[in-house]
Protein backbone atom coordinates (compact mmCIF):
# COMPACT_ATOMS: atom_id res chain seq x y z
CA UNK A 1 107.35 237.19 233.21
CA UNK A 2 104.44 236.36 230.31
CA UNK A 3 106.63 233.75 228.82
CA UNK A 4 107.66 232.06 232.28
CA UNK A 5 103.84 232.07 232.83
CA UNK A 6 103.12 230.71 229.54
CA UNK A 7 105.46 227.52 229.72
CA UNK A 8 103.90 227.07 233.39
CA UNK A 9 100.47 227.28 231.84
CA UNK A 10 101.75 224.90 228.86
CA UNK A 11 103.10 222.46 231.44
CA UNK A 12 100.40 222.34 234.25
CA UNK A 13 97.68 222.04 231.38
CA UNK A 14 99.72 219.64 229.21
CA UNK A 15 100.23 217.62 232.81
CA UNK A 16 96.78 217.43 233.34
CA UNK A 17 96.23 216.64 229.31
CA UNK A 18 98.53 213.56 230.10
CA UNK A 19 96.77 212.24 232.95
CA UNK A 20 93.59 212.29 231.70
CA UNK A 21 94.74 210.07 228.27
CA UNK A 22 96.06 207.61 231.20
CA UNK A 23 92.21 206.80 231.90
CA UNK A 24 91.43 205.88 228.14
CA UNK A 25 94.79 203.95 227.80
CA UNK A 26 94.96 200.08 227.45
CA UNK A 27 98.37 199.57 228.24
CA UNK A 28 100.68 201.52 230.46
CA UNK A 29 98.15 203.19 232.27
CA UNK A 30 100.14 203.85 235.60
CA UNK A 31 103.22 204.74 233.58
CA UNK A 32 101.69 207.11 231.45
CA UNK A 33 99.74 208.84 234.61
CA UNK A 34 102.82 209.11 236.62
CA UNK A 35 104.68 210.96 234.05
CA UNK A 36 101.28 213.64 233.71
CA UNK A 37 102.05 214.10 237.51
CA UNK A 38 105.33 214.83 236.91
CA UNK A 39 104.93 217.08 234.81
CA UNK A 40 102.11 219.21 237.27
CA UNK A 41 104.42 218.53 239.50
CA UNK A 42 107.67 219.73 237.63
CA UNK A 43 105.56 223.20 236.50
CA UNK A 44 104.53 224.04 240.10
CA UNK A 45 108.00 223.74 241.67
CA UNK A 46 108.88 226.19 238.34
CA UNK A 47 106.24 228.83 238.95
CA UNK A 48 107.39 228.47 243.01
CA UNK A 49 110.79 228.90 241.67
CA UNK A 50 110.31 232.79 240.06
CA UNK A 51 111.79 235.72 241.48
CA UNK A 52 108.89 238.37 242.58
CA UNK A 53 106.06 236.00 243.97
CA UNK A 54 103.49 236.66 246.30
CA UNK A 55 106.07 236.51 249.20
CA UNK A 56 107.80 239.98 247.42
CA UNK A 57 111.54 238.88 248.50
CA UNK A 58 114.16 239.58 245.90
CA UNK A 59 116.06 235.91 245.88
CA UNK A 60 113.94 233.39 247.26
CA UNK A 61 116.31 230.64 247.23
CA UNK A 62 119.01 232.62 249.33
CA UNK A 63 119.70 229.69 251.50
CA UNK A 64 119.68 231.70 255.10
CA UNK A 65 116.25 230.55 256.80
CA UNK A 66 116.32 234.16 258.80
CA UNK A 67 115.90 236.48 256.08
């Protein structure tokens, strides 16, 4: 659980990192900003993804919209 929250943390704040350099960028400015949200993005849908969150079920990707 520490190291899942650690490569989250590494992500979100490297994400973040990345879009801020997009401001102080000459060249490829959009380019370089979209791939910062991406990887927000792309650590958010990974933290969402972990067994045991706030919504305590066991499998959250089960599939049946009635459990």
């Amino acid at each position: 659980m520490i190291l899942s929250f650690i490569f989250f943390l590494i992500l979100f704040l490297g994400g973040i990192w990345v879009m801020a350099l997009a401001q102080s960028l000459e060249d490829f400015q959009a380019i370089v900003f979209i791939a910062g949200l991406l990887l927000t993005s792309l650590s958010l849908a990974f933290m969402m993804r972990q067994r045991g969150s706030a919504t305590r079920r066991k499998d959250n990707w089960s599939g049946s919209p009635t459990e």
